[in-house]
Protein backbone atom coordinates (compact mmCIF):
# COMPACT_ATOMS: atom_id res chain seq x y z
CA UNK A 1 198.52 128.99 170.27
CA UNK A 2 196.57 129.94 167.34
CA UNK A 3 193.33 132.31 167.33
CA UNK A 4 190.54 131.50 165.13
CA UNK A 5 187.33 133.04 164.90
CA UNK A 6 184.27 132.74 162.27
CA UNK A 7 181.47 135.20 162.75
CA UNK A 8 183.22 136.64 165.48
CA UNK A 9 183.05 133.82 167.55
CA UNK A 10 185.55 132.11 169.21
CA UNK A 11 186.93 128.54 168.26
CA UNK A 12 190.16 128.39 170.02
CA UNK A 13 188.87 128.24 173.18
CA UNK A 14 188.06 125.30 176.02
CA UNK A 15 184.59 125.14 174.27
CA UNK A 16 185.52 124.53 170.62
CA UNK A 17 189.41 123.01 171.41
CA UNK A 18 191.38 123.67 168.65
CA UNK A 19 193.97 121.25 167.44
CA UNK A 20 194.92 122.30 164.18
CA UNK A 21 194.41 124.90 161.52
CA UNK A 22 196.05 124.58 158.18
CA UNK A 23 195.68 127.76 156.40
CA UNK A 24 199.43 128.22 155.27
CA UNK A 25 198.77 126.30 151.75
CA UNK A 26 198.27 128.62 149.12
CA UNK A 27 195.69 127.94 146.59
CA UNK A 28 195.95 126.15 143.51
CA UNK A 29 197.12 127.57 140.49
CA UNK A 30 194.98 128.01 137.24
CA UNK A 31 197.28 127.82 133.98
CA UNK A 32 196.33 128.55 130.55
CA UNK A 33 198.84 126.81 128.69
CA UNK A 34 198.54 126.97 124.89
CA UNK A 35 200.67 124.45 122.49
CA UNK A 36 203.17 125.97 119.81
CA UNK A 37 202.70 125.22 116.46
CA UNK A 38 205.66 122.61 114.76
CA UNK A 39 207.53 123.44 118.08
CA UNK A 40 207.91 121.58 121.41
CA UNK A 41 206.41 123.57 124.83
CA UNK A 42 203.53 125.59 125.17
CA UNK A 43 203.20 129.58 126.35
CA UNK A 44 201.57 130.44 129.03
CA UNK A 45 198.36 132.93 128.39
CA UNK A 46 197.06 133.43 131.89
CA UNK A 47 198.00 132.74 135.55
CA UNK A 48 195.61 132.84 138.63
CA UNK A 49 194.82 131.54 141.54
CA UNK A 50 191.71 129.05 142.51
CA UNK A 51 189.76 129.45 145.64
CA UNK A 52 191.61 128.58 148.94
CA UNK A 53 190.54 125.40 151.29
CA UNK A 54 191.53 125.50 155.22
CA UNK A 55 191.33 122.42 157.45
CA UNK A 56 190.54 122.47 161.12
CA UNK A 57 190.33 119.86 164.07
CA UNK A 58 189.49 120.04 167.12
CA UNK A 59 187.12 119.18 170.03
CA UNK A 60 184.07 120.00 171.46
CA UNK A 61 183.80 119.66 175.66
CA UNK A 62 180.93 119.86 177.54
CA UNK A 63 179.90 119.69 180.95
CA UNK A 64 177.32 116.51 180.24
CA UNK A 65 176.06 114.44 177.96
CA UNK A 66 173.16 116.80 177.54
CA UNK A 67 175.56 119.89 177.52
CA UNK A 68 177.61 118.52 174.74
CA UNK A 69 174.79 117.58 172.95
CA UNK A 70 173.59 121.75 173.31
CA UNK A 71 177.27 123.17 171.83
CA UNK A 72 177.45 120.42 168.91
CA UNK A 73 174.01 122.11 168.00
CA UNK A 74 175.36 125.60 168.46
CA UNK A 75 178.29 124.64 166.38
CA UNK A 76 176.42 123.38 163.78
CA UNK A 77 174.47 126.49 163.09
CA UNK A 78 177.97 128.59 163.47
CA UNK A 79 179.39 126.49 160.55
CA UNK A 80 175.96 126.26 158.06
CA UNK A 81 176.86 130.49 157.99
CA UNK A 82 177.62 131.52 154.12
CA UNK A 83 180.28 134.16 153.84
CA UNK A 84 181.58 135.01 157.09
CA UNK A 85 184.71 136.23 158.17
CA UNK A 86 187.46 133.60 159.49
CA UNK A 87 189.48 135.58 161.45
CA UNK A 88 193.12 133.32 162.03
CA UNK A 89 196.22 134.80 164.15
CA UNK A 90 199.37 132.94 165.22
CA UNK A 91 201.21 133.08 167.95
CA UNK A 92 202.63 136.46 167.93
CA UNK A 93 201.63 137.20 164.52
CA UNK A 94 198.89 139.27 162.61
CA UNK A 95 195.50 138.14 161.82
CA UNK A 96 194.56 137.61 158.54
CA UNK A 97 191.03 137.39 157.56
CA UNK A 98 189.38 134.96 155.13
CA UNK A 99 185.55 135.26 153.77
CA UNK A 100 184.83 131.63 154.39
CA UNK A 101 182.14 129.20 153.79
CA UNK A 102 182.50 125.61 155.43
CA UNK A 103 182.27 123.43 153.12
CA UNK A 104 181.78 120.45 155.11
CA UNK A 105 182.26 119.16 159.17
CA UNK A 106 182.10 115.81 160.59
CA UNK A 107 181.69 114.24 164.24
CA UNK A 108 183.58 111.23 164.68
CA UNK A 109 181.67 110.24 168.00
CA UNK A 110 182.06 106.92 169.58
CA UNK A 111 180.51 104.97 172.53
CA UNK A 112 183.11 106.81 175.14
CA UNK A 113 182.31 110.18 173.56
CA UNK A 114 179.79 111.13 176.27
CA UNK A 115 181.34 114.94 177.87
CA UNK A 116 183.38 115.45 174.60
CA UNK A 117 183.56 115.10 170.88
CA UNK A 118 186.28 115.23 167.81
CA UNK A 119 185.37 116.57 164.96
CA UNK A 120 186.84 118.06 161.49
CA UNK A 121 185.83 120.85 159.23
CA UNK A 122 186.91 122.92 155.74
CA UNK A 123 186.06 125.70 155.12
CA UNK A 124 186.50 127.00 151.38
CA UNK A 125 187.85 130.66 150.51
CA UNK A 126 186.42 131.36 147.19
CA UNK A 127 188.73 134.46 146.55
CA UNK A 128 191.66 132.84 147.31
CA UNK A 129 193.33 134.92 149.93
CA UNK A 130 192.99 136.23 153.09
CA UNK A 131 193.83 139.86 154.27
CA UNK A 132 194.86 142.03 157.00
CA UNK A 133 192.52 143.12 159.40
CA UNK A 134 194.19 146.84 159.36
CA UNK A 135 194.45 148.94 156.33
CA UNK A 136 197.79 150.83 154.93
CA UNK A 137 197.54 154.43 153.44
CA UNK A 138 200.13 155.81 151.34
CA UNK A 139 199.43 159.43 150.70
CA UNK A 140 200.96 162.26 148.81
CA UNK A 141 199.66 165.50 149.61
CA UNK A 142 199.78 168.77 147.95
CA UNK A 143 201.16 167.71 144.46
CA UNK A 144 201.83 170.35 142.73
CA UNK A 145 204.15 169.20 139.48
CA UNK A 146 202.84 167.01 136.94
CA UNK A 147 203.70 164.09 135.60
CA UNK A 148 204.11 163.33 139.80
CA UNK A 149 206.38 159.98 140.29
CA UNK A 150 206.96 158.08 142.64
CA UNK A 151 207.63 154.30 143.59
CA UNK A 152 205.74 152.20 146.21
CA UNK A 153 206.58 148.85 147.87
CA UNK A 154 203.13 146.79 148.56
CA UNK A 155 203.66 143.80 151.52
CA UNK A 156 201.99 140.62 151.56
CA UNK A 157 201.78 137.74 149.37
CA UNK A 158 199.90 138.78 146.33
CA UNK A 159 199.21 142.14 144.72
CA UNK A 160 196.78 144.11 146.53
CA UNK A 161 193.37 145.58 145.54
CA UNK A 162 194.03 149.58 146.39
CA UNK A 163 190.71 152.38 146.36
CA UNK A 164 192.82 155.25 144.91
CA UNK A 165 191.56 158.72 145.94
CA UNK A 166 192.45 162.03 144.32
CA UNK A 167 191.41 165.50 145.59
CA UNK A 168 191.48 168.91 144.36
CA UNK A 169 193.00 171.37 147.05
CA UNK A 170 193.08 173.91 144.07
CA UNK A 171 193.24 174.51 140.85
CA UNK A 172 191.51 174.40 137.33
CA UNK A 173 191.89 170.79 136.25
CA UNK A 174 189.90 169.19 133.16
CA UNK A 175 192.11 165.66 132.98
CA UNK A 176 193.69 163.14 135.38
CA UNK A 177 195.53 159.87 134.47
CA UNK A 178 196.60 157.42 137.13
CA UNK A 179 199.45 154.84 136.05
CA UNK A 180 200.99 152.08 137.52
CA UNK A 181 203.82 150.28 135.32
CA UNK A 182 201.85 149.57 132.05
CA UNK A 183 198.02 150.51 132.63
CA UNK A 184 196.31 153.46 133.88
CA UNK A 185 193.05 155.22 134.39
CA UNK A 186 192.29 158.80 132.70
CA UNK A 187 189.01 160.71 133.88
CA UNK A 188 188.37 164.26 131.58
CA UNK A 189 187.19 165.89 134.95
CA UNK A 190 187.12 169.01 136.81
CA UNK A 191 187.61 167.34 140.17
CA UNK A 192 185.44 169.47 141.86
CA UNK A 193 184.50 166.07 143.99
CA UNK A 194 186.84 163.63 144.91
CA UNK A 195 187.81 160.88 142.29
CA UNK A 196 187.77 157.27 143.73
CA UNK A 197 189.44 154.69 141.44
CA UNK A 198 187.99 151.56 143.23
CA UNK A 199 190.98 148.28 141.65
CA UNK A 200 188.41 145.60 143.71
CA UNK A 201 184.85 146.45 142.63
CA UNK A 202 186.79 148.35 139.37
CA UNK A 203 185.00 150.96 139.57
CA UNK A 204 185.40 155.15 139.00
CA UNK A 205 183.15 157.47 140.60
CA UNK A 206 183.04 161.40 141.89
CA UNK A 207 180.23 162.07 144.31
CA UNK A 208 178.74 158.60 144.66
CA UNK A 209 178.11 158.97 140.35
CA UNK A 210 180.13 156.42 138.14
CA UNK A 211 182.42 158.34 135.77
CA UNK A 212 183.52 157.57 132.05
CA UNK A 213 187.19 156.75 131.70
CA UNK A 214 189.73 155.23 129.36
CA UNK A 215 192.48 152.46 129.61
CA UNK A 216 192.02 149.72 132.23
CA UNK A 217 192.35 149.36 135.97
CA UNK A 218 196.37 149.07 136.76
CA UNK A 219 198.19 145.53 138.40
CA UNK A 220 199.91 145.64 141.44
CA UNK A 221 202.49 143.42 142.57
CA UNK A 222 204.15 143.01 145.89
CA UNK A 223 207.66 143.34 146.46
CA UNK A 224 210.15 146.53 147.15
CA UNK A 225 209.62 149.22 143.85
CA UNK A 226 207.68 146.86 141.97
CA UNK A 227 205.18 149.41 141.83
CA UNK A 228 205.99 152.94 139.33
CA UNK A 229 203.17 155.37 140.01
CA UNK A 230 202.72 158.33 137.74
CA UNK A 231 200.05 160.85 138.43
CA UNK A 232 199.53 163.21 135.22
CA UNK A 233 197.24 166.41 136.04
CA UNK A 234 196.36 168.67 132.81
CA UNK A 235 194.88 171.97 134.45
CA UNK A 236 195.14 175.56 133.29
CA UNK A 237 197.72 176.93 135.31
CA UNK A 238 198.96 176.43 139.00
CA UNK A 239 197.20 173.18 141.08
CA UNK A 240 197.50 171.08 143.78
CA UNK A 241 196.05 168.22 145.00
CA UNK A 242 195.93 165.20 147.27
CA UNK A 243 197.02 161.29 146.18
CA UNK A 244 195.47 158.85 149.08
CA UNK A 245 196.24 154.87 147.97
CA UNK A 246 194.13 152.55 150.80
CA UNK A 247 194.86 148.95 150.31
CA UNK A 248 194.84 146.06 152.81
CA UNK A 249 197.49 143.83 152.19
CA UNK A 250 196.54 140.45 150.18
CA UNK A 251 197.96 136.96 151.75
CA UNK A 252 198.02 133.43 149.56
């Protein structure tokens, strides 16, 4: 039996009967095809994903006509909630959460419906994906050898969006350059505070203060070594420091 919650409340129960939840579709792709010149087929200039619908059904049972009539109003102010987690887990499986808005739900009462009532709802992911409820760190501590390589294998479904934290343990360091594959991230900085490389709100900041940096905020891909990290550190003499990479992994 499948768990589903929104807002932290519970829809999978003998209140809110749950027949259905299709949240295993993956959103609809978004090409960018462009046409070649004198030539048949196009190339393709981007790829992403659109935002993610999930359909429930299920009942609502009450204890009287009156009852029912209290838990259909309930539900209705559960559902008109903007941005809420939708918490789904299968049967012996891992929940994956979903920011969620329902889009739309509908009653289909007739005469006989008097203790109980179907209805239908979809809710509309506008990222796109879900994620785990429980984060993964990857860490490498006390680097002392620059450039510092290394590969990583990210799980889930899509590439994930990791907070990257570097820390001086010691050492007189004026540059750092993060890489993965292609792009990186290079901060001229002492690190005398932490630097967080933030991939989701792409941001760079030391001591809650947004730092200046070159190049452009890595991709990451899922998949066993699809991910080459390099960590360059330009100090004056011996260093060492700490690599932390946070990420919850991304489903479709």
């Amino acid at each position: 039996m499948i768990e589903l919650k929104f807002d932290n409340t519970t829809i999978s129960n003998t209140t809110y009967f749950l027949e259905y939840s299709k949240h295993q579709t993956a959103p609809e792709r978004d090409l960018e095809l462009v046409k070649l010149p004198n030539r048949s087929g196009e190339v393709l200039i981007s790829d992403n994903f659109r935002s993610k619908r999930i359909l429930l059904k299920g009942a609502i049972v009450g204890t009287s006509p009156s009852d029912l009539q209290t838990k259909v109003d309930i539900f209705k102010e559960l559902f008109s909630r903007e941005a809420k987690n939708l918490d789904i887990t299968p049967d012996s499986g891992s929940a994956r959460r979903y920011v969620a808005t329902c889009l739309r739900h509908s009653f289909d009462q007739e005469s006989y419906n008097v203790t109980h009532i179907p209805w239908e709802a979809e809710f509309i992911v506008p990222a796109g994906y879900g994620k785990s409820t429980s984060e993964t760190n990857v860490n490498k501590h006390a680097i002392t050898t620059t450039p510092y390589q290394f590969y990583l294998t990210i799980v889930g479904s899509r590439g994930c969006l990791p907070t990257i934290t570097i820390t001086k343990n010691t050492g007189t360091i004026t540059k750092v350059k993060f890489q993965n594959v292609g792009n990186y991230i290079e901060i001229t900085n002492d690190l005398s505070h932490p630097i967080i490389i933030d991939t989701e709100n792409m941001t760079v900041r030391a001591n809650a203060i947004d730092l200046d940096f070159d190049g452009s905020f890595p991709d990451w891909y899922t998949g066993t070594d699809e991910n080459y990290i390099t960590l360059t550190i330009t100090a004056a003499g011996a260093f060492n420091v700490d690599l932390d990479i946070d990420y919850y992994p991304l489903y479709l």
